[in-house]
PDB file of N, CA and C in Angstrom:
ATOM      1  N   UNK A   1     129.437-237.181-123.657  1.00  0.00           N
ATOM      2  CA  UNK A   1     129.775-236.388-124.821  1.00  0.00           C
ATOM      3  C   UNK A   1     131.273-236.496-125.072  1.00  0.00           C
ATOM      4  N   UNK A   2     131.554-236.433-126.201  1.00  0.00           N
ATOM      5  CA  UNK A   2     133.141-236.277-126.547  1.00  0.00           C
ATOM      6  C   UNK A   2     133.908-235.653-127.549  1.00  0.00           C
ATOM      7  N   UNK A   3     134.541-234.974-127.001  1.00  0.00           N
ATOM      8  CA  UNK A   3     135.260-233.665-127.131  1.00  0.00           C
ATOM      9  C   UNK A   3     136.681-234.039-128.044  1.00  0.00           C
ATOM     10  N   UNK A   4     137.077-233.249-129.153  1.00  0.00           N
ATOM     11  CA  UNK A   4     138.434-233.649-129.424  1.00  0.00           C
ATOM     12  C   UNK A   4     139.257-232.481-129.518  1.00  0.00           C
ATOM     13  N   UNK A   5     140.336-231.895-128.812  1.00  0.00           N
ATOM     14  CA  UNK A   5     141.433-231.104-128.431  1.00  0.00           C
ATOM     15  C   UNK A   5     142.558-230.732-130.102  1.00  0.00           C
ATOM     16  N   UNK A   6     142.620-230.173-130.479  1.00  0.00           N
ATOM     17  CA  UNK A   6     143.765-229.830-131.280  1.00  0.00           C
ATOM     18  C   UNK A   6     144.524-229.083-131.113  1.00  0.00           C
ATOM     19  N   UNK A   7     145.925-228.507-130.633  1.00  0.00           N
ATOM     20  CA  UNK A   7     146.536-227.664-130.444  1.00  0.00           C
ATOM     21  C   UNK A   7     148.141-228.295-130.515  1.00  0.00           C
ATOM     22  N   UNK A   8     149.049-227.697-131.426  1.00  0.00           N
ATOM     23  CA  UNK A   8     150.447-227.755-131.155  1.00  0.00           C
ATOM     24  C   UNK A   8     151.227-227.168-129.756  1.00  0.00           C
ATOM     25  N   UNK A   9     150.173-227.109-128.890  1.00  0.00           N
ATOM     26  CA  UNK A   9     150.649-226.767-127.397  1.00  0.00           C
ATOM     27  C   UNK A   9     150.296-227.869-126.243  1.00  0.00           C
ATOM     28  N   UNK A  10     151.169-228.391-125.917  1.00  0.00           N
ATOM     29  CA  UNK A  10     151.046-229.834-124.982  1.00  0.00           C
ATOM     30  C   UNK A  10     150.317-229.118-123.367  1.00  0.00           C
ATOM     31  N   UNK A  11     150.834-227.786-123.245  1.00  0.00           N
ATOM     32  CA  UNK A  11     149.969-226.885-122.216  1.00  0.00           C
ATOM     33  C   UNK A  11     148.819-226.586-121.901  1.00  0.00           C
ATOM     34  N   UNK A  12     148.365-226.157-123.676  1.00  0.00           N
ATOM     35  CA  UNK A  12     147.059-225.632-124.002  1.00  0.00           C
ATOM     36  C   UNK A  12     146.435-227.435-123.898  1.00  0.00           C
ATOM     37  N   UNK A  13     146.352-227.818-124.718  1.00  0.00           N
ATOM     38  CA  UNK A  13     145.650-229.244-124.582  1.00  0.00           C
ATOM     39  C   UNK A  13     145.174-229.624-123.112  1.00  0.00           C
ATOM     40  N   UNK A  14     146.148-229.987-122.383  1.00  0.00           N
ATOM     41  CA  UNK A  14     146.460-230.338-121.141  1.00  0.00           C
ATOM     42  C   UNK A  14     145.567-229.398-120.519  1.00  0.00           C
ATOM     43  N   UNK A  15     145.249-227.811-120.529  1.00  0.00           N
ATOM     44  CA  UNK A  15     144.307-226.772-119.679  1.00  0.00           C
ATOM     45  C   UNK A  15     142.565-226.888-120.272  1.00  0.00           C
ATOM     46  N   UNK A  16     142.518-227.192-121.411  1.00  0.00           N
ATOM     47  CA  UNK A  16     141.128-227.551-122.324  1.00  0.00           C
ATOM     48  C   UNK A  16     140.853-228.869-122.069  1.00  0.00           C
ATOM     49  N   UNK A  17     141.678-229.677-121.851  1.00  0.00           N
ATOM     50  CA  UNK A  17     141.397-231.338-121.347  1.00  0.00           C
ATOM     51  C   UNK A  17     140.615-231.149-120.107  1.00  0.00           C
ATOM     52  N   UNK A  18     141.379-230.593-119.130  1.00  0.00           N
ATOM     53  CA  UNK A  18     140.760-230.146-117.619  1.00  0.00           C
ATOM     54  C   UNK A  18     139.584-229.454-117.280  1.00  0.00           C
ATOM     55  N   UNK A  19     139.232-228.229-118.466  1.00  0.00           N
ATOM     56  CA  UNK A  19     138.616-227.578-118.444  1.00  0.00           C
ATOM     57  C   UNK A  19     137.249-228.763-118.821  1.00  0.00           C
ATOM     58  N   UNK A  20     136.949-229.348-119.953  1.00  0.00           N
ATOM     59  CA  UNK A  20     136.365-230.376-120.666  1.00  0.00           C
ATOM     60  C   UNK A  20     135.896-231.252-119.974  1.00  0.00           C
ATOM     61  N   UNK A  21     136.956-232.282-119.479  1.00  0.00           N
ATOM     62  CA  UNK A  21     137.055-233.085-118.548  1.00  0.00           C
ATOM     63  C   UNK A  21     135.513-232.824-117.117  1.00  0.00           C
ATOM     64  N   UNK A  22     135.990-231.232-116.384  1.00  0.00           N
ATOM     65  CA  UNK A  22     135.163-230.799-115.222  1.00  0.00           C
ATOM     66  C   UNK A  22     134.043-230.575-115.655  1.00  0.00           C
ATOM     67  N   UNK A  23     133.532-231.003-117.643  1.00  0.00           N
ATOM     68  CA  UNK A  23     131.951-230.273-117.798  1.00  0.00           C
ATOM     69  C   UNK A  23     131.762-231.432-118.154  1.00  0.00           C
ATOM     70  N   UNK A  24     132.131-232.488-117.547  1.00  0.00           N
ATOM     71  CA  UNK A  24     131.436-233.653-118.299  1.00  0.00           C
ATOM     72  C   UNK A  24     131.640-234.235-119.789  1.00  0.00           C
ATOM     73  N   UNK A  25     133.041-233.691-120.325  1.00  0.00           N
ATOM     74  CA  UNK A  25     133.535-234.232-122.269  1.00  0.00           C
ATOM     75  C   UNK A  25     133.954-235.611-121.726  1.00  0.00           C
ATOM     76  N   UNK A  26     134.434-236.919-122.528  1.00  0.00           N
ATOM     77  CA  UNK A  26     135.230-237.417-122.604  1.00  0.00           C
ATOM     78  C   UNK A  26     136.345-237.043-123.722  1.00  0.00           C
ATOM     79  N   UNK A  27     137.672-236.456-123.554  1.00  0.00           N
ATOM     80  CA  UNK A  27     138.307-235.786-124.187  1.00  0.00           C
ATOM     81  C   UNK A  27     139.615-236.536-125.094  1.00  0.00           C
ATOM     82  N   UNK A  28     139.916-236.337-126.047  1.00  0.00           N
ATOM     83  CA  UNK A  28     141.092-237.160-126.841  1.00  0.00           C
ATOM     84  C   UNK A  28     141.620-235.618-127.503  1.00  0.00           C
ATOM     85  N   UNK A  29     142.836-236.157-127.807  1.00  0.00           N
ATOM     86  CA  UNK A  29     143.578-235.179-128.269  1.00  0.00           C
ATOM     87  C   UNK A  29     144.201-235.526-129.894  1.00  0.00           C
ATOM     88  N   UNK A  30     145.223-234.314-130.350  1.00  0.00           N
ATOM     89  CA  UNK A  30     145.608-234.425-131.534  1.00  0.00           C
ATOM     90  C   UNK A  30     146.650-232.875-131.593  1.00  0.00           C
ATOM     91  N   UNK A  31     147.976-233.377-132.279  1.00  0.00           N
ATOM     92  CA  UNK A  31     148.677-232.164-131.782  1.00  0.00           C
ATOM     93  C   UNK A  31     149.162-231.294-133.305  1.00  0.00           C
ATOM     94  N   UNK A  32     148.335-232.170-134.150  1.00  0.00           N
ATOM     95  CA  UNK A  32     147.529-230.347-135.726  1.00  0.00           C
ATOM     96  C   UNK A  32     146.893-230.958-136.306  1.00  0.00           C
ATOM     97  N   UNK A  33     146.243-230.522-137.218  1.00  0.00           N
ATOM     98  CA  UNK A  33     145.185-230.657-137.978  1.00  0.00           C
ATOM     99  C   UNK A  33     144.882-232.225-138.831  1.00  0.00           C
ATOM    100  N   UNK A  34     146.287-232.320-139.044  1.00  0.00           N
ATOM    101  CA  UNK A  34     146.602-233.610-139.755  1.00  0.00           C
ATOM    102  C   UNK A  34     146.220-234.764-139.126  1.00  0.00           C
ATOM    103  N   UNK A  35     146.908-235.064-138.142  1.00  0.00           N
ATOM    104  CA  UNK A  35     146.847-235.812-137.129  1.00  0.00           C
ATOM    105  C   UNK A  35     144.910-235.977-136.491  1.00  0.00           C
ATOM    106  N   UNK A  36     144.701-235.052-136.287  1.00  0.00           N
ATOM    107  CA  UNK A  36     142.845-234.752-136.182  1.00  0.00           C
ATOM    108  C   UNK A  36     142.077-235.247-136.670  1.00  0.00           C
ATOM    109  N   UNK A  37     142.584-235.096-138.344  1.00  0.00           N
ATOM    110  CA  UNK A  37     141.714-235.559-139.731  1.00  0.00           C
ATOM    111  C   UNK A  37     141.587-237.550-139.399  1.00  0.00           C
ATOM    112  N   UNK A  38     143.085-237.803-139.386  1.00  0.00           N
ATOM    113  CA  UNK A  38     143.307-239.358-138.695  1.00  0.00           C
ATOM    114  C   UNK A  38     142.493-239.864-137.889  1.00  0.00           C
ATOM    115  N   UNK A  39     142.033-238.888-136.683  1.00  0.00           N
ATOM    116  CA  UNK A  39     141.593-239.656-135.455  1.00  0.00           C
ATOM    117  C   UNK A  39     140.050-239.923-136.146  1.00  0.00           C
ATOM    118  N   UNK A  40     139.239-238.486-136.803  1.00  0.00           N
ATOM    119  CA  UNK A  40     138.499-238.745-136.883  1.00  0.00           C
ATOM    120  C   UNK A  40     137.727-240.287-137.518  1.00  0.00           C
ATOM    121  N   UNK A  41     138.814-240.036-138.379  1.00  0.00           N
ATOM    122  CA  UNK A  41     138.520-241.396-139.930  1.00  0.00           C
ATOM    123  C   UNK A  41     138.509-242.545-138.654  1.00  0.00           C
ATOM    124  N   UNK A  42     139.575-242.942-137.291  1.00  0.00           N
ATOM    125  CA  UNK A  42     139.611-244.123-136.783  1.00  0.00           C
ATOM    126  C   UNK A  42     138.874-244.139-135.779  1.00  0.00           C
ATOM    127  N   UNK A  43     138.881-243.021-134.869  1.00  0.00           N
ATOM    128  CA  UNK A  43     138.564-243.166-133.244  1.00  0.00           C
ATOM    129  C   UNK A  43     136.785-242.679-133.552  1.00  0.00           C
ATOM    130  N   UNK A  44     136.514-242.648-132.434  1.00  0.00           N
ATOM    131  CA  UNK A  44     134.774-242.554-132.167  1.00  0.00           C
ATOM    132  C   UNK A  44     134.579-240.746-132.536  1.00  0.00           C
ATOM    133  N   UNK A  45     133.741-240.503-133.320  1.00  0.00           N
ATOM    134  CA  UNK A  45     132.892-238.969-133.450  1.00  0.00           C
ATOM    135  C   UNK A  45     133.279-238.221-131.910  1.00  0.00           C
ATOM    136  N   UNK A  46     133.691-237.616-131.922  1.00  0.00           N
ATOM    137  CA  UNK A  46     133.392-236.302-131.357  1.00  0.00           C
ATOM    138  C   UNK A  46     132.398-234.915-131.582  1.00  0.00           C
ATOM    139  N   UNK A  47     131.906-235.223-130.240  1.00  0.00           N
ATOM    140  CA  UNK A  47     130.327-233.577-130.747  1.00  0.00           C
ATOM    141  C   UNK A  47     130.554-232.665-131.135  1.00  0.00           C
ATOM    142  N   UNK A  48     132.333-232.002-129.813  1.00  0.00           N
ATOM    143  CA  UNK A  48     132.942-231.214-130.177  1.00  0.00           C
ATOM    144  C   UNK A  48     134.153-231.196-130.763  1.00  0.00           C
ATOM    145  N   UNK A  49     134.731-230.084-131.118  1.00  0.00           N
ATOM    146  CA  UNK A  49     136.250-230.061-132.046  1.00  0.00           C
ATOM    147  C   UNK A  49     136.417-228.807-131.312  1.00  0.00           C
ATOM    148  N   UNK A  50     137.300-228.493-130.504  1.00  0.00           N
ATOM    149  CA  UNK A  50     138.325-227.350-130.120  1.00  0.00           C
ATOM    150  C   UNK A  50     139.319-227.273-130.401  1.00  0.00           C
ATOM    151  N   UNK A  51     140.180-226.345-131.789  1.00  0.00           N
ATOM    152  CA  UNK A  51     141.230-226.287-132.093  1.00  0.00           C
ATOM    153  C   UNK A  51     141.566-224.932-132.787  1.00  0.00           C
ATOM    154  N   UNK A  52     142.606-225.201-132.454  1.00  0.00           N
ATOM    155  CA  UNK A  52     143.866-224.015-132.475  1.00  0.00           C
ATOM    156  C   UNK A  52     144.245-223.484-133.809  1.00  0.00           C
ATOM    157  N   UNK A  53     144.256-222.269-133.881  1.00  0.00           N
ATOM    158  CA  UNK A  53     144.874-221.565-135.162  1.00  0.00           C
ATOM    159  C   UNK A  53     146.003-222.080-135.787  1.00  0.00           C
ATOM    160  N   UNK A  54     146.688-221.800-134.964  1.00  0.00           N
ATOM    161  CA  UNK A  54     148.577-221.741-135.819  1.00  0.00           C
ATOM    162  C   UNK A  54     148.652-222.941-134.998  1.00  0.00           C
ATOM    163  N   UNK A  55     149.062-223.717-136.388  1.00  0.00           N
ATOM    164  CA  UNK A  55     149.860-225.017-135.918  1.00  0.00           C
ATOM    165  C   UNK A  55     150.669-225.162-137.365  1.00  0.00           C
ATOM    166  N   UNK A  56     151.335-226.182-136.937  1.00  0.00           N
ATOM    167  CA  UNK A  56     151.860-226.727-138.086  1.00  0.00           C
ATOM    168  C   UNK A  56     151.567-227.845-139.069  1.00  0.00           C
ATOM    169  N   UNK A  57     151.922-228.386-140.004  1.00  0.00           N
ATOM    170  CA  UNK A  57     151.332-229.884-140.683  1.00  0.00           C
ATOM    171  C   UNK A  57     150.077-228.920-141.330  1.00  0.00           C
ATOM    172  N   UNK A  58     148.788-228.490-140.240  1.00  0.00           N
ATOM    173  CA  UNK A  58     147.677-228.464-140.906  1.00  0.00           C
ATOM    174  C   UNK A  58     147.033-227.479-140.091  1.00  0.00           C
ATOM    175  N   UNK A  59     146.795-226.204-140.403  1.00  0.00           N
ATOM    176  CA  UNK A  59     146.596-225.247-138.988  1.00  0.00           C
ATOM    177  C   UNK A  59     144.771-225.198-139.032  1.00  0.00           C
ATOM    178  N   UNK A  60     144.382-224.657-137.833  1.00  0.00           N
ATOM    179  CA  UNK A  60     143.157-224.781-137.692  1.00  0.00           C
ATOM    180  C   UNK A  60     142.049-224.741-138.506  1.00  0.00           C
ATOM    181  N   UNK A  61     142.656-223.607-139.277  1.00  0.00           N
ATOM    182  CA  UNK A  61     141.505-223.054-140.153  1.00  0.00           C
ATOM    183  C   UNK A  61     141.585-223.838-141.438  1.00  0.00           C
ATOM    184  N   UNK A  62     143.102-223.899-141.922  1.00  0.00           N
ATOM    185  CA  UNK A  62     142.514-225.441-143.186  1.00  0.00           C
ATOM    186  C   UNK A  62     141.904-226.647-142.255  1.00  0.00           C
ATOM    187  N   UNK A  63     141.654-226.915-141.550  1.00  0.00           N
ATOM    188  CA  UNK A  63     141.529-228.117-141.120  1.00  0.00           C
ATOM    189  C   UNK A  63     140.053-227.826-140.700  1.00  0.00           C
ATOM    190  N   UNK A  64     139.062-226.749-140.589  1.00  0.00           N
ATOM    191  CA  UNK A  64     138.005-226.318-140.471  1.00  0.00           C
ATOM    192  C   UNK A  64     137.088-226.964-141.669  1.00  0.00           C
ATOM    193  N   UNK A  65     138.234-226.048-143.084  1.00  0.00           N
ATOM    194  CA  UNK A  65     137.911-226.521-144.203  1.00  0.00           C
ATOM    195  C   UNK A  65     137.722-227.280-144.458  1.00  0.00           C
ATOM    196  N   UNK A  66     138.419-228.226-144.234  1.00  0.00           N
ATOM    197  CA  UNK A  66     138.552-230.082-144.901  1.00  0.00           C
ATOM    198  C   UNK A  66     137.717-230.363-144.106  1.00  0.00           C
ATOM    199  N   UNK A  67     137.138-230.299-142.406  1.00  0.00           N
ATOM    200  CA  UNK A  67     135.764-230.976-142.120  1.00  0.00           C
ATOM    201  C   UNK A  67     134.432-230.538-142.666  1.00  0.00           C
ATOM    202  N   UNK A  68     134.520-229.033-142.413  1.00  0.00           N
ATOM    203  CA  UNK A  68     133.460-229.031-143.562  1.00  0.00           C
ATOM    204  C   UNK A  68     133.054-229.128-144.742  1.00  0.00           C
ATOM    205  N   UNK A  69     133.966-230.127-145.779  1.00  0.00           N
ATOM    206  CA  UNK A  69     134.118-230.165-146.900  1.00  0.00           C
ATOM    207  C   UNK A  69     133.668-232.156-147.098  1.00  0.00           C
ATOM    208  N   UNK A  70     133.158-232.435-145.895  1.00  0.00           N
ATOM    209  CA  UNK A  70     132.622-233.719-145.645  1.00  0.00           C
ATOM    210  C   UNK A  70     131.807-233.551-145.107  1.00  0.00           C
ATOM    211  N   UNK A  71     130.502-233.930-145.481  1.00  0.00           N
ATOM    212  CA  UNK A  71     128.961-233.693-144.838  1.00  0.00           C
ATOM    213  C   UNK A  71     128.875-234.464-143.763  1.00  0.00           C
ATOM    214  N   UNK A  72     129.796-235.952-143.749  1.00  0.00           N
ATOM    215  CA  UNK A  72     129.452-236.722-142.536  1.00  0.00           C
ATOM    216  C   UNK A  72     129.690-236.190-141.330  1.00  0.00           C
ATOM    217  N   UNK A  73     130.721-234.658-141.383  1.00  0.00           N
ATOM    218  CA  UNK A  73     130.759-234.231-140.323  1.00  0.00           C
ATOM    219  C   UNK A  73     129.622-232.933-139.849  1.00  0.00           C
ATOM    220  N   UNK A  74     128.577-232.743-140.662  1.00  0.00           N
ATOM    221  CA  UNK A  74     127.948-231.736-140.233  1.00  0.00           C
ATOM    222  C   UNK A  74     127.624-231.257-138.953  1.00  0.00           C
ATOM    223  N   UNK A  75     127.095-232.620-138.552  1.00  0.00           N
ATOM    224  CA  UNK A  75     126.463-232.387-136.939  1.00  0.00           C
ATOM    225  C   UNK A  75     127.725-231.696-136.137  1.00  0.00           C
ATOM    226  N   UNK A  76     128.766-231.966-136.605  1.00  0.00           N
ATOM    227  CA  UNK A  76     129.860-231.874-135.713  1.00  0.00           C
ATOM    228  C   UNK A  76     130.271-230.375-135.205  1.00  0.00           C
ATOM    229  N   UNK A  77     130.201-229.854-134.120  1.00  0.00           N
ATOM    230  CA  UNK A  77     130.402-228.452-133.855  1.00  0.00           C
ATOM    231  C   UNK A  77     132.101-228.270-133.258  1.00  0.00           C
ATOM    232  N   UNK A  78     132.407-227.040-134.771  1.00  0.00           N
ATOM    233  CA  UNK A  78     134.068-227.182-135.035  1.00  0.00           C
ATOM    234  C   UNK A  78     134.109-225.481-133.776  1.00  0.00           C
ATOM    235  N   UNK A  79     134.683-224.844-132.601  1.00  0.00           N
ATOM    236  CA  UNK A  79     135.398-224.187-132.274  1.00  0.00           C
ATOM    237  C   UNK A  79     136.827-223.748-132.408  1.00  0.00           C
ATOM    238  N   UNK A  80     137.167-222.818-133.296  1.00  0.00           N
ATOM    239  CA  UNK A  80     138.521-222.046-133.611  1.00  0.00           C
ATOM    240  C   UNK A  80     138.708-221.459-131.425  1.00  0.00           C
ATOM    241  N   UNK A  81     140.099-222.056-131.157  1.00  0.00           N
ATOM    242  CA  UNK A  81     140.414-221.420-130.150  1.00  0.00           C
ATOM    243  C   UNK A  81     141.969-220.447-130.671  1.00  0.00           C
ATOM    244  N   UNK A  82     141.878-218.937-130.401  1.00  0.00           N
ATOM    245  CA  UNK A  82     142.860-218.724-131.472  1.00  0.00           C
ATOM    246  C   UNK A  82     143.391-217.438-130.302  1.00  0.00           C
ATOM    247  N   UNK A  83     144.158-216.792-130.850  1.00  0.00           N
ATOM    248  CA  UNK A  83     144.643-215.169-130.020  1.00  0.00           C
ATOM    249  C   UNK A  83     144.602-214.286-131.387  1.00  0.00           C
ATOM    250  N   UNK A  84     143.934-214.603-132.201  1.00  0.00           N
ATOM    251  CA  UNK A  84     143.724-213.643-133.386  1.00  0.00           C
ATOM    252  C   UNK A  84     142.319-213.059-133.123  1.00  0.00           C
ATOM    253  N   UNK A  85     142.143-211.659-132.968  1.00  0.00           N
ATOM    254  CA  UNK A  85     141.169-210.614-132.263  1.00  0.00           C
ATOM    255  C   UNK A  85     140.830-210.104-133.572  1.00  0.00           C
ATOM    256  N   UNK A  86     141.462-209.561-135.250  1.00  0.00           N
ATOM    257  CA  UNK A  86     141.105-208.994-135.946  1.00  0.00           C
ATOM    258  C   UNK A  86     140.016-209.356-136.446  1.00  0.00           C
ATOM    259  N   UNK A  87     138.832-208.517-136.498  1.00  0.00           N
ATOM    260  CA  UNK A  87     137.611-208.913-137.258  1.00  0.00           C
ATOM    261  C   UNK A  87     137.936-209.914-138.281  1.00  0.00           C
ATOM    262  N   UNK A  88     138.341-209.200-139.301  1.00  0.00           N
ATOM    263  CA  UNK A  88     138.550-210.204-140.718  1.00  0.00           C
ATOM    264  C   UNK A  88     139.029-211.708-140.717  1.00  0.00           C
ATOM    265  N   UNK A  89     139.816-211.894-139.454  1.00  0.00           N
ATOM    266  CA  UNK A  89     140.316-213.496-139.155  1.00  0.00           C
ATOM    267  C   UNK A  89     138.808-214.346-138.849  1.00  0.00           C
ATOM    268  N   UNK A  90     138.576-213.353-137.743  1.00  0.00           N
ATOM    269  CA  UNK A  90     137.297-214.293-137.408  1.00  0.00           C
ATOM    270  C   UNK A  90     135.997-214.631-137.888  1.00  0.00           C
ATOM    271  N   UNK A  91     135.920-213.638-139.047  1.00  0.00           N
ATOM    272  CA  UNK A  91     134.509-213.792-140.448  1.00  0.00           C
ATOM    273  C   UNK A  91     135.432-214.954-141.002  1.00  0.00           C
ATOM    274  N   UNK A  92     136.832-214.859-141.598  1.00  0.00           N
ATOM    275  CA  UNK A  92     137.021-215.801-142.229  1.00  0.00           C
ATOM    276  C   UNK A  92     136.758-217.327-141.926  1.00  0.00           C
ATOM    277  N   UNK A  93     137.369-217.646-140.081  1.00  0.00           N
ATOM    278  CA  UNK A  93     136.855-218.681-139.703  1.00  0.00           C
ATOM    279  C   UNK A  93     135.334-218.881-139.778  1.00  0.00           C
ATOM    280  N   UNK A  94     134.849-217.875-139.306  1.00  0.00           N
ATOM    281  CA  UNK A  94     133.402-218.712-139.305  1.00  0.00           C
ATOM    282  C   UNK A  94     132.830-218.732-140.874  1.00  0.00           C
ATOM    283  N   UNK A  95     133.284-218.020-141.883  1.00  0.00           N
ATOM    284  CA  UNK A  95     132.835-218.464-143.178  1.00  0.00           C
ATOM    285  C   UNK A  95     133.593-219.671-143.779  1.00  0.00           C
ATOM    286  N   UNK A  96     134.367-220.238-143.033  1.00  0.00           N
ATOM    287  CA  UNK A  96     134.892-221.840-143.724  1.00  0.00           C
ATOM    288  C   UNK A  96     134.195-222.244-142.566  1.00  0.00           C
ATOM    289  N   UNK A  97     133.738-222.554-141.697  1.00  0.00           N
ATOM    290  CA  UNK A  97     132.723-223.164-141.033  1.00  0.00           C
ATOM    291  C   UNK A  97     132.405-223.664-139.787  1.00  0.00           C
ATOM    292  N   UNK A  98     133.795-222.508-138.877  1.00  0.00           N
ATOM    293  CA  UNK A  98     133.570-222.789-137.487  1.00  0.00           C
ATOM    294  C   UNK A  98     132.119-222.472-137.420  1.00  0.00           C
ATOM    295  N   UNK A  99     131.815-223.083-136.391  1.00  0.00           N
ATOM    296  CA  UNK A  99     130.599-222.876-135.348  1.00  0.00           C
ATOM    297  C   UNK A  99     130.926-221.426-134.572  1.00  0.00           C
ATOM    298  N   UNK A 100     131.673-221.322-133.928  1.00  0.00           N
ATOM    299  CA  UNK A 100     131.745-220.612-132.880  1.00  0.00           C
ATOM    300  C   UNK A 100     133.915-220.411-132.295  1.00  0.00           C
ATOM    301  N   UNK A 101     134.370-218.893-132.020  1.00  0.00           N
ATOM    302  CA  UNK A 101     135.509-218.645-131.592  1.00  0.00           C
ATOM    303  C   UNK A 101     135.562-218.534-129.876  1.00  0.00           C
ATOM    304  N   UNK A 102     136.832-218.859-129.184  1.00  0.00           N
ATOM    305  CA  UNK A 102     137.077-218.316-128.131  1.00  0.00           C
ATOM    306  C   UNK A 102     138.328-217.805-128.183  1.00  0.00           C
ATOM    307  N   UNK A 103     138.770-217.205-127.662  1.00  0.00           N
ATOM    308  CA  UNK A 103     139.940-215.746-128.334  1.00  0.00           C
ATOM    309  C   UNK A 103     140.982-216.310-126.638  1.00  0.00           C
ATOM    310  N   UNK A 104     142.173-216.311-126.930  1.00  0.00           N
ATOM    311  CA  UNK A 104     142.842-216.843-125.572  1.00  0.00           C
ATOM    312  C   UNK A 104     143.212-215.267-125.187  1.00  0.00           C
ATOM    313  N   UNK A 105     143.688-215.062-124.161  1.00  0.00           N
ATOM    314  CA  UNK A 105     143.511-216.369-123.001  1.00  0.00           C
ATOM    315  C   UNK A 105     141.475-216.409-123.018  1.00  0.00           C
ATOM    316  N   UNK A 106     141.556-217.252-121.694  1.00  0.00           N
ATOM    317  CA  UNK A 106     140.305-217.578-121.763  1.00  0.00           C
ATOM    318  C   UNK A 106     139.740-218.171-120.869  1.00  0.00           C
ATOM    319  N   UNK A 107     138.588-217.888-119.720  1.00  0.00           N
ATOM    320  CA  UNK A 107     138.423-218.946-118.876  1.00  0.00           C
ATOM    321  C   UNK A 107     137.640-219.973-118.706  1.00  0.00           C
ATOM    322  N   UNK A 108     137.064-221.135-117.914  1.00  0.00           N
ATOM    323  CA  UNK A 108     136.586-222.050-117.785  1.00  0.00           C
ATOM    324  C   UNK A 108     135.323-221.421-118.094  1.00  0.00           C
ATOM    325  N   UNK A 109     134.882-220.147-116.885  1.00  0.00           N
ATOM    326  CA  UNK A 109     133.760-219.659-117.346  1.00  0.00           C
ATOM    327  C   UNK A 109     132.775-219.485-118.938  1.00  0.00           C
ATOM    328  N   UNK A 110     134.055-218.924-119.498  1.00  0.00           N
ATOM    329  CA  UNK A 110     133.719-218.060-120.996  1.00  0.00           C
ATOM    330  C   UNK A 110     133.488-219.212-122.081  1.00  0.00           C
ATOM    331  N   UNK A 111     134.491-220.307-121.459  1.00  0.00           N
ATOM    332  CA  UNK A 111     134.471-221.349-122.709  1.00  0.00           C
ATOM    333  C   UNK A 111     132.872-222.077-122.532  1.00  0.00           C
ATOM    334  N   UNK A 112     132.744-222.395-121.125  1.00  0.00           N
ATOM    335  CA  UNK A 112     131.083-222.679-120.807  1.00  0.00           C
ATOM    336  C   UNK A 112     130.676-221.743-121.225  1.00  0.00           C
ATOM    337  N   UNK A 113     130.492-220.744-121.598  1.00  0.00           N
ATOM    338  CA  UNK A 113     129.075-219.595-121.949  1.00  0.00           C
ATOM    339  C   UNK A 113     129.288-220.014-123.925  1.00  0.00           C
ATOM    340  N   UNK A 114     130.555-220.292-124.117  1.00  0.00           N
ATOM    341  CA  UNK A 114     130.402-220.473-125.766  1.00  0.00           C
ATOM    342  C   UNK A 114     129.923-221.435-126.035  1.00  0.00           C
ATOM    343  N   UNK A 115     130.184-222.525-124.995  1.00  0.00           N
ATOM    344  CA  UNK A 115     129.810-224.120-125.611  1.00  0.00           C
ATOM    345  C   UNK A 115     127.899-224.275-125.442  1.00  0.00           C
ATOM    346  N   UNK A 116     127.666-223.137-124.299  1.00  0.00           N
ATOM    347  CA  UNK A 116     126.280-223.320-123.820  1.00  0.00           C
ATOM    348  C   UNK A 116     125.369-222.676-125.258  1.00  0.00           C
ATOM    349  N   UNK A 117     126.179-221.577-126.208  1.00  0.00           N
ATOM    350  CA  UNK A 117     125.736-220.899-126.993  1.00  0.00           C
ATOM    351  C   UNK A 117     125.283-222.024-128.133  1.00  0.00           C
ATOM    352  N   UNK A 118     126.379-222.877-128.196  1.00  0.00           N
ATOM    353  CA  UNK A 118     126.207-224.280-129.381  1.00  0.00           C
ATOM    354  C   UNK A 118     125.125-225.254-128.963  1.00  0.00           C
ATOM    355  N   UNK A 119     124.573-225.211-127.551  1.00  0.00           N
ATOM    356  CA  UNK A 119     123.485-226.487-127.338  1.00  0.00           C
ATOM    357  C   UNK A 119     124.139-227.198-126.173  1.00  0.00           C
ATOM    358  N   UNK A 120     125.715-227.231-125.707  1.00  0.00           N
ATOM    359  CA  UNK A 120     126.192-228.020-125.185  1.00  0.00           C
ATOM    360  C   UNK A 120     125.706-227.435-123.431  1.00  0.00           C
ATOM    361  N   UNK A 121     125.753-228.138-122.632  1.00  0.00           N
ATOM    362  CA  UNK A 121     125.040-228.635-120.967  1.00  0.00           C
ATOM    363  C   UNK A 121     126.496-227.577-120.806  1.00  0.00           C
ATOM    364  N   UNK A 122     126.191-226.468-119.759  1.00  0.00           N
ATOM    365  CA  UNK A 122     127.150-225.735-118.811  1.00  0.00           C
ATOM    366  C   UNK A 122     127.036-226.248-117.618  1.00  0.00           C
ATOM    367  N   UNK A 123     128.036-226.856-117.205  1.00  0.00           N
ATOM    368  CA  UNK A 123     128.578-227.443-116.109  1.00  0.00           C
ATOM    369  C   UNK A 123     129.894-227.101-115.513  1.00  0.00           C
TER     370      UNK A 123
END
C-alpha cells in the first residue's frame, strides 16, 4: 500500500513516515499542498493521503478541495491531520471531502484505529 505524507513539518513527516512505514505503507512525502498536487500528477497513486492543516503554498484543506474536485481521485482516502479541535473546522473538512481527522498530538495506536475505520489492515 502507499501512503503520501503532507506536512510543512520535516518532524511531523519524519514521525507519520515511521509510524506508516511499521504498518506496512510504502511512504513518499510532500512539504504543502502544492507540491502534493505535483507528486500526484507524476509519482504512483497513493491509497492514502495524510496531511496537515496549516501549511503554506497550499494548506490542507484547499488541497482536500482540489482532490476532490477530480474524480480520478475518488478511491483515494484523503486524512486531515490537524490540532484544530473546534467542531466547525472539522464538519468543514469533512464536507470538502476528507475521509476521516486525527487531531495531534496523536499516537501510533489512534492513527491505526482511524486508518482501520477507512478499510486499511491495523498493524
Amino acid at each position: 500500500m502507499k501512503a503520501l505524507v503532507i506536512d510543512d513539518s520535516k518532524a511531523m513527516r519524519m514521525i507519520l513516515k515511521k509510524m506508516l512505514t511499521e504498518m506496512d505503507f510504502e511512504v513518499s512525502e510532500a512539504e504543502n499542498g502544492l507540491a502534493a498536487l505535483s507528486l500526484l500528477e507524476t509519482g504512483p497513486r497513493p491509497e492514502l493521503v495524510l496531511v496537515d492543516w496549516n501549511m503554506p503554498e497550499m494548506n490542507g484543506y484547499e488541497f482536500v478541495r482540489a482532490v476532490r474536485s477530480r474524480p480520478e481521485y475518488d478511491d483515494m482516502k484523503l486524512v486531515m491531520v490537524t490540532s484544530e479541535t473546534q467542531a466547525d473546522g472539522v464538519d468543514r473538512v469533512v464536507e470538502a471531502g476528507a475521509d476521516e481527522y486525527v487531531t495531534k498530538p496523536f499516537t501510533r495506536e489512534s492513527l491505526a484505529e482511524k486508518l482501520g475505520l477507512l478499510g486499511f489492515p491495523r498493524s
